[in-house]
PDB file of N, CA and C in Angstrom:
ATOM      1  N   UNK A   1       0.841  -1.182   0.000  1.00  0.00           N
ATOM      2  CA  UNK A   1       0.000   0.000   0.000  1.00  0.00           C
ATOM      3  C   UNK A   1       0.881   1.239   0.000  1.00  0.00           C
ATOM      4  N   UNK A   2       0.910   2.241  -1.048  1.00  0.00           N
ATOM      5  CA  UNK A   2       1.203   3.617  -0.398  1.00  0.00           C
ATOM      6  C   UNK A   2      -0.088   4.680  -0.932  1.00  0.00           C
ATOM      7  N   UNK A   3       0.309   5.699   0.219  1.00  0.00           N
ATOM      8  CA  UNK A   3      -0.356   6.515   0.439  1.00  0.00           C
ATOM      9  C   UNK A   3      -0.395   7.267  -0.334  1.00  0.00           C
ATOM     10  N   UNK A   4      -1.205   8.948  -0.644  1.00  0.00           N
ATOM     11  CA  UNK A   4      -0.973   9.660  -1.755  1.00  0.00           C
ATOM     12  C   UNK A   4      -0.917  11.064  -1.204  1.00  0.00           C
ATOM     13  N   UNK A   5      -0.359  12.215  -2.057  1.00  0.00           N
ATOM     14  CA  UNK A   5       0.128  13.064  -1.631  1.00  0.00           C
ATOM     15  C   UNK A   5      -1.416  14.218  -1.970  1.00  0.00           C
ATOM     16  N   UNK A   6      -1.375  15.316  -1.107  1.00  0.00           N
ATOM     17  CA  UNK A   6      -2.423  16.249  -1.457  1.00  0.00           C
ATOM     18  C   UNK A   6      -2.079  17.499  -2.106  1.00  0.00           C
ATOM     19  N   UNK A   7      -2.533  17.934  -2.846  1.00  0.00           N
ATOM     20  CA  UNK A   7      -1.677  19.268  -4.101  1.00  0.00           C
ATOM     21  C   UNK A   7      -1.969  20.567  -2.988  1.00  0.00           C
ATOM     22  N   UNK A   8      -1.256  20.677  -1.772  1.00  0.00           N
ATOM     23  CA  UNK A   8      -1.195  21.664  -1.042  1.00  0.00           C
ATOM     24  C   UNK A   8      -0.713  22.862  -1.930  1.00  0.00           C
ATOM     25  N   UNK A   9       0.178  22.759  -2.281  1.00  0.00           N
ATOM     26  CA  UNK A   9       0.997  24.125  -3.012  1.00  0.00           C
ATOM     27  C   UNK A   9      -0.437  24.687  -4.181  1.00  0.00           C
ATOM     28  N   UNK A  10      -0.939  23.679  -4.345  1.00  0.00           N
ATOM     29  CA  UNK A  10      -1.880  24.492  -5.599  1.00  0.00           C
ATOM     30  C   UNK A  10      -3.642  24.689  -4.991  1.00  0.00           C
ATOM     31  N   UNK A  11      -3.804  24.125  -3.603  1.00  0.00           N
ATOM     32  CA  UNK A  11      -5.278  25.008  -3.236  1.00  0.00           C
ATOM     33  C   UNK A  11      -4.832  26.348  -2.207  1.00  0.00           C
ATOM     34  N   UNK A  12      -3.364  25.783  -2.049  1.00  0.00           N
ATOM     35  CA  UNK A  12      -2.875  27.257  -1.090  1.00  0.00           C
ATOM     36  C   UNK A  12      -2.781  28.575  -1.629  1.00  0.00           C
ATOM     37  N   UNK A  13      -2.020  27.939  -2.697  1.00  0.00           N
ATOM     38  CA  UNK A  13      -1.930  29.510  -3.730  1.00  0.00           C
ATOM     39  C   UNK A  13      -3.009  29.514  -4.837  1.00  0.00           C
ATOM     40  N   UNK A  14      -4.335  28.961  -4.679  1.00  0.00           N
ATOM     41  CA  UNK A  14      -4.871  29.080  -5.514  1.00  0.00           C
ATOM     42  C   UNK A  14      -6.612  28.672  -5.079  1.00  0.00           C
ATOM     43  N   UNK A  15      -7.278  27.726  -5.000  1.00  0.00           N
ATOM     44  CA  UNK A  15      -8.438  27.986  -4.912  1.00  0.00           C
ATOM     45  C   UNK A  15      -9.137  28.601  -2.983  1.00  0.00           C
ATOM     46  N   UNK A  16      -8.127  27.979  -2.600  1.00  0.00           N
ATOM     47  CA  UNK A  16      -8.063  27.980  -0.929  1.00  0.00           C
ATOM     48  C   UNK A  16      -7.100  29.086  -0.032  1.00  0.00           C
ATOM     49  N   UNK A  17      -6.547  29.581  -1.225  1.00  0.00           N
ATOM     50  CA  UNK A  17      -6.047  30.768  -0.283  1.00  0.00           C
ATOM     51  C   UNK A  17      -6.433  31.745   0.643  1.00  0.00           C
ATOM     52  N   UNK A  18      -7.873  32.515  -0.089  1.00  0.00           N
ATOM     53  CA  UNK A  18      -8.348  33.079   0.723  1.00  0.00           C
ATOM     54  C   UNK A  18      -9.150  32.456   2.028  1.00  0.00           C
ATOM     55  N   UNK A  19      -9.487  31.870   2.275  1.00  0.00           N
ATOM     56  CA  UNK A  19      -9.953  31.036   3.103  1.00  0.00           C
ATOM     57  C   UNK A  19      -8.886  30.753   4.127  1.00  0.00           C
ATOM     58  N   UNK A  20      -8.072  29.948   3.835  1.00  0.00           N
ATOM     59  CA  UNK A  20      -6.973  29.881   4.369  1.00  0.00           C
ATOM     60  C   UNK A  20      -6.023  31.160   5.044  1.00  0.00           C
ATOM     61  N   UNK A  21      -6.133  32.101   4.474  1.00  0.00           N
ATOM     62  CA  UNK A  21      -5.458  33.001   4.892  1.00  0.00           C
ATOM     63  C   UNK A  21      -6.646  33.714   6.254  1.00  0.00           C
ATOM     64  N   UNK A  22      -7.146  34.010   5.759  1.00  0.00           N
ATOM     65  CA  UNK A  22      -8.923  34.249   6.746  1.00  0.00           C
ATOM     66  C   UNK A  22      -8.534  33.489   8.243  1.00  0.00           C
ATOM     67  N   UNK A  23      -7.947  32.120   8.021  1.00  0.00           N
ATOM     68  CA  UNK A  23      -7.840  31.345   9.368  1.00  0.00           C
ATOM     69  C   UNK A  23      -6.520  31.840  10.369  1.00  0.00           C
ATOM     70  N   UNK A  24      -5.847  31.932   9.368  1.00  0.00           N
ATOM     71  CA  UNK A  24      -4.241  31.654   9.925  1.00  0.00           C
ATOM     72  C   UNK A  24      -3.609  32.968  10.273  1.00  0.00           C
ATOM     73  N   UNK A  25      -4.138  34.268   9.928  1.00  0.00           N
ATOM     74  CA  UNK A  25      -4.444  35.338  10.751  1.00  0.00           C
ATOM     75  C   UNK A  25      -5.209  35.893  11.517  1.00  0.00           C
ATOM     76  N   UNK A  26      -6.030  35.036  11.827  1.00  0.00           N
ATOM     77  CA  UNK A  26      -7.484  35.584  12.674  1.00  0.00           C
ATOM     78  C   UNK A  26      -6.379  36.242  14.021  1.00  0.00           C
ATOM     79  N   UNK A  27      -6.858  36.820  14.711  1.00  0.00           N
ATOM     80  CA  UNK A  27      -6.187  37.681  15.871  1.00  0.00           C
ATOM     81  C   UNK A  27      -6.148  36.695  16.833  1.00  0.00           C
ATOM     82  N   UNK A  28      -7.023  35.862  17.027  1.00  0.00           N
ATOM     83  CA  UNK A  28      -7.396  34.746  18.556  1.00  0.00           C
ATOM     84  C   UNK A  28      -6.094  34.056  18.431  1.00  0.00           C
ATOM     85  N   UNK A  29      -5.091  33.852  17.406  1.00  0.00           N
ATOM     86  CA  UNK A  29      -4.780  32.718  17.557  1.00  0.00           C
ATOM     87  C   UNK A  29      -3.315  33.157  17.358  1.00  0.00           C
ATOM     88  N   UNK A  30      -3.266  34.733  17.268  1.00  0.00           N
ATOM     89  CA  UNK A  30      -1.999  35.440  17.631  1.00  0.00           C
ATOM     90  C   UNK A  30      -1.132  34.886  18.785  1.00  0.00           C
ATOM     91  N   UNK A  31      -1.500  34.338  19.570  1.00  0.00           N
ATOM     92  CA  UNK A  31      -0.935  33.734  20.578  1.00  0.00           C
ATOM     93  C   UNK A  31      -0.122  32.672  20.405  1.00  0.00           C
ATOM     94  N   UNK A  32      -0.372  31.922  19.725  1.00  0.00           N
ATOM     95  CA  UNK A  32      -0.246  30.836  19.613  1.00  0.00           C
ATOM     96  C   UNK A  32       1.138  30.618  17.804  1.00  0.00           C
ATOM     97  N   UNK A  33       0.538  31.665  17.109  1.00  0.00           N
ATOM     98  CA  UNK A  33       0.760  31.700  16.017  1.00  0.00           C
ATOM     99  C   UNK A  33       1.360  32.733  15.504  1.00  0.00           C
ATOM    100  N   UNK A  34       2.461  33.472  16.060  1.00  0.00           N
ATOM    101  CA  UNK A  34       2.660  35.130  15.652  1.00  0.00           C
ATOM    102  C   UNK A  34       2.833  35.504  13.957  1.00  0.00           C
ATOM    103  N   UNK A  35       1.983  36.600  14.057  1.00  0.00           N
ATOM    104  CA  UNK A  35       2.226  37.098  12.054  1.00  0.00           C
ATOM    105  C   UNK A  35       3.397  36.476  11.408  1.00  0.00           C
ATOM    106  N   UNK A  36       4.616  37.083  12.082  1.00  0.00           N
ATOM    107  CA  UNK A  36       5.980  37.219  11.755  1.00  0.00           C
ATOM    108  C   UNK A  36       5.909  35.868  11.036  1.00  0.00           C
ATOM    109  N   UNK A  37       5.489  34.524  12.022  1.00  0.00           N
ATOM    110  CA  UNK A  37       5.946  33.317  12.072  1.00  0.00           C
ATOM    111  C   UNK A  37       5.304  32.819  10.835  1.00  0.00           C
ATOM    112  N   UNK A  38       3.942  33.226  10.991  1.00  0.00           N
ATOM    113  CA  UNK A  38       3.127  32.811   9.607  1.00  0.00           C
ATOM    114  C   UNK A  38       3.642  33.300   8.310  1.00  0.00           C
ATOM    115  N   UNK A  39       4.278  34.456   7.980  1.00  0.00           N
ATOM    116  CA  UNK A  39       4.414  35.451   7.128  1.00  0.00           C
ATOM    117  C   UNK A  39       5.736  34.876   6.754  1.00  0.00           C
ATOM    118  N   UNK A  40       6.814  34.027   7.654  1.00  0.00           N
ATOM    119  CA  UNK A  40       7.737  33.499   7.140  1.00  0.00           C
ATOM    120  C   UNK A  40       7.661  32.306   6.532  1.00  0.00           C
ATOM    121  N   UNK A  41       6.589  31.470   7.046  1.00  0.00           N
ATOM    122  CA  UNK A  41       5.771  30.299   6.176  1.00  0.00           C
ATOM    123  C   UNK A  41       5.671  30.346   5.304  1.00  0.00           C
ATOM    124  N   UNK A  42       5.085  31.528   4.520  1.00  0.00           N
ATOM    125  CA  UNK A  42       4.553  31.786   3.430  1.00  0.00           C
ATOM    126  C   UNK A  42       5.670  32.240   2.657  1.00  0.00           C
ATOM    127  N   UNK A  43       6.530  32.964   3.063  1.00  0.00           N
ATOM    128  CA  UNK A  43       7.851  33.656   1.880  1.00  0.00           C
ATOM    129  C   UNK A  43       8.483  32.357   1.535  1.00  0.00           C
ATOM    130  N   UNK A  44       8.712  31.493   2.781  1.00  0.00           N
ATOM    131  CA  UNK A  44       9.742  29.922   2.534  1.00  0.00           C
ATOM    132  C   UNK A  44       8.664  29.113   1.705  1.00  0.00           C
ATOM    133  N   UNK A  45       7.396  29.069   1.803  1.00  0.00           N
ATOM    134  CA  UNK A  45       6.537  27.959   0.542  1.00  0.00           C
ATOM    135  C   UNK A  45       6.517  26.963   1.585  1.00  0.00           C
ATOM    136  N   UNK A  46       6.300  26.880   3.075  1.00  0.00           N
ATOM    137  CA  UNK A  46       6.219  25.888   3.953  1.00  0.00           C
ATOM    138  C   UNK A  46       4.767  25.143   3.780  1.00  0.00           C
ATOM    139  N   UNK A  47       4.231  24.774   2.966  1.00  0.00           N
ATOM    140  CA  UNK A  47       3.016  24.978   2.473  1.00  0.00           C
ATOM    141  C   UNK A  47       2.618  23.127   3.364  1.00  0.00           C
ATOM    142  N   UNK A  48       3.036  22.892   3.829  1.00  0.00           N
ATOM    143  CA  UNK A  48       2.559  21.729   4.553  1.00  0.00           C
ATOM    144  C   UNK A  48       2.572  22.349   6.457  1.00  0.00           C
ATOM    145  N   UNK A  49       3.308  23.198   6.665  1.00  0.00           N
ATOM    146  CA  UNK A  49       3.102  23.714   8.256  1.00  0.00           C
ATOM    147  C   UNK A  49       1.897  24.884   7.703  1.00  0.00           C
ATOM    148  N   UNK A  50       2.212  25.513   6.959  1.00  0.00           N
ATOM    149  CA  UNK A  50       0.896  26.488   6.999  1.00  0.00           C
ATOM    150  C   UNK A  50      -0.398  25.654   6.573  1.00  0.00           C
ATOM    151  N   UNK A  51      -0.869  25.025   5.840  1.00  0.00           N
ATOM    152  CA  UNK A  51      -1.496  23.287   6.408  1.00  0.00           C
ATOM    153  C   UNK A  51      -1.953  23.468   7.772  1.00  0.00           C
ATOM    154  N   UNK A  52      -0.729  22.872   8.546  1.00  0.00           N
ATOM    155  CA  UNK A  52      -1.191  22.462   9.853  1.00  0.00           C
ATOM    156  C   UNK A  52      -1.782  24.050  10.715  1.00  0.00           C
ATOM    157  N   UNK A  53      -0.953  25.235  10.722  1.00  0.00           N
ATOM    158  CA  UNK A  53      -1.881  26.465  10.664  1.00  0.00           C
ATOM    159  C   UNK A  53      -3.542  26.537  11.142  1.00  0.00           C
ATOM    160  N   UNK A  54      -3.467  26.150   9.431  1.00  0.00           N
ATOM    161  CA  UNK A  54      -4.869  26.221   9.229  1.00  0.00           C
ATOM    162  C   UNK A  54      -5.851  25.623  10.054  1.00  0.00           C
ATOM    163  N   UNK A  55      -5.429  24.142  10.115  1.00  0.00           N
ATOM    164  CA  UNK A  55      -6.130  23.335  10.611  1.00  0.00           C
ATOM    165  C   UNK A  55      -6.226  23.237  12.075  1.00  0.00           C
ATOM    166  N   UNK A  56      -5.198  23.477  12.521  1.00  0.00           N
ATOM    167  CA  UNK A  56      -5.475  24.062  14.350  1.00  0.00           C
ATOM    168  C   UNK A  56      -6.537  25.553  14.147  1.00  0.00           C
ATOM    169  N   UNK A  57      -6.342  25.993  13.401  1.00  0.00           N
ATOM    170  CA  UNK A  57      -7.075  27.548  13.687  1.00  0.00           C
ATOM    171  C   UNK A  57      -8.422  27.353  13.437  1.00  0.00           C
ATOM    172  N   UNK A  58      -8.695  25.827  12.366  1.00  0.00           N
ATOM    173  CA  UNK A  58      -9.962  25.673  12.251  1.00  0.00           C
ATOM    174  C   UNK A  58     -10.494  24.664  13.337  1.00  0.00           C
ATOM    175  N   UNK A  59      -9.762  24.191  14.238  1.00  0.00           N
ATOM    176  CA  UNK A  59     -10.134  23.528  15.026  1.00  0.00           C
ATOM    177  C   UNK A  59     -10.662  24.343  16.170  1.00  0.00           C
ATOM    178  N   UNK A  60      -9.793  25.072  16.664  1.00  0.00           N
ATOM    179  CA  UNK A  60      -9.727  26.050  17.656  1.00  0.00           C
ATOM    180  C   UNK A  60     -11.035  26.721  17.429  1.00  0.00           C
ATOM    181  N   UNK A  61     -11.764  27.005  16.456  1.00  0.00           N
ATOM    182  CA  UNK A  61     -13.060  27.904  16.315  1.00  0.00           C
ATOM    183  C   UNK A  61     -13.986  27.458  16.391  1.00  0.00           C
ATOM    184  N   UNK A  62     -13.790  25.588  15.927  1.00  0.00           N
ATOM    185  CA  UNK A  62     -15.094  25.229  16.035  1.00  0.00           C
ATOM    186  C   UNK A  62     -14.834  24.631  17.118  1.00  0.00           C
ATOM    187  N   UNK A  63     -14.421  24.297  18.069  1.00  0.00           N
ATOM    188  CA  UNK A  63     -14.479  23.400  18.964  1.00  0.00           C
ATOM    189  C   UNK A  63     -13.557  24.076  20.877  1.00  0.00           C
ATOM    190  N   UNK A  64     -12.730  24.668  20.473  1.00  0.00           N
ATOM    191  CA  UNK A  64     -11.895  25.183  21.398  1.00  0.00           C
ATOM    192  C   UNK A  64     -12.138  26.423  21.579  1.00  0.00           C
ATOM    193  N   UNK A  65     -12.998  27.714  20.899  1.00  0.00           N
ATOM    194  CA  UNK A  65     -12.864  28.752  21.052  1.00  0.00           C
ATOM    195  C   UNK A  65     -13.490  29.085  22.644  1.00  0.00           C
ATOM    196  N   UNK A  66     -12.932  30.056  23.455  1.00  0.00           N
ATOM    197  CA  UNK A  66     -13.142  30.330  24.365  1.00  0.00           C
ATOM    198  C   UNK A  66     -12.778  29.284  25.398  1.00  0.00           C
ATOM    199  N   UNK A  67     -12.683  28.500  25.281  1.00  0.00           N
ATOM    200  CA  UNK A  67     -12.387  26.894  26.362  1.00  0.00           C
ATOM    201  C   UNK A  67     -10.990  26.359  26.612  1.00  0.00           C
ATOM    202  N   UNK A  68      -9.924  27.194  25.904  1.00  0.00           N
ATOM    203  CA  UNK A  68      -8.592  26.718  26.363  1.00  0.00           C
ATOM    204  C   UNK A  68      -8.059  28.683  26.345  1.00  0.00           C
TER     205      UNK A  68
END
């Protein structure tokens, strides 16, 4: 069996960006996530940690907001 890869680089910079970007700067999660740090994600093409980003920030809203 192998596994298969997901075309991160092309819904990041392209159908999912905005969305994505919407998450991974929200202010709540400044804490956790500073601009700087994100903003260097994005110049390097870290496009599998800004991924994970996302997906904590979308976790955090639906499920964690206010509770941690």
């Amino acid at each position: 069996k192998k596994g298969f890869g997901i075309p991160l680089s092309r819904w990041l910079t392209g159908s999912l960006c905005d969305l994505v970007r919407s998450y991974i700067y929200r202010f709540d999660i400044n804490d956790y996530f500073p601009r700087a740090f994100v903003d260097s994600l994005w110049s390097k093409r870290q496009f599998r940690s800004i991924w994970m980003v996302f997906m904590f920030s979308s976790w955090q809203e639906t499920w964690a907001k206010g509770k941690i």
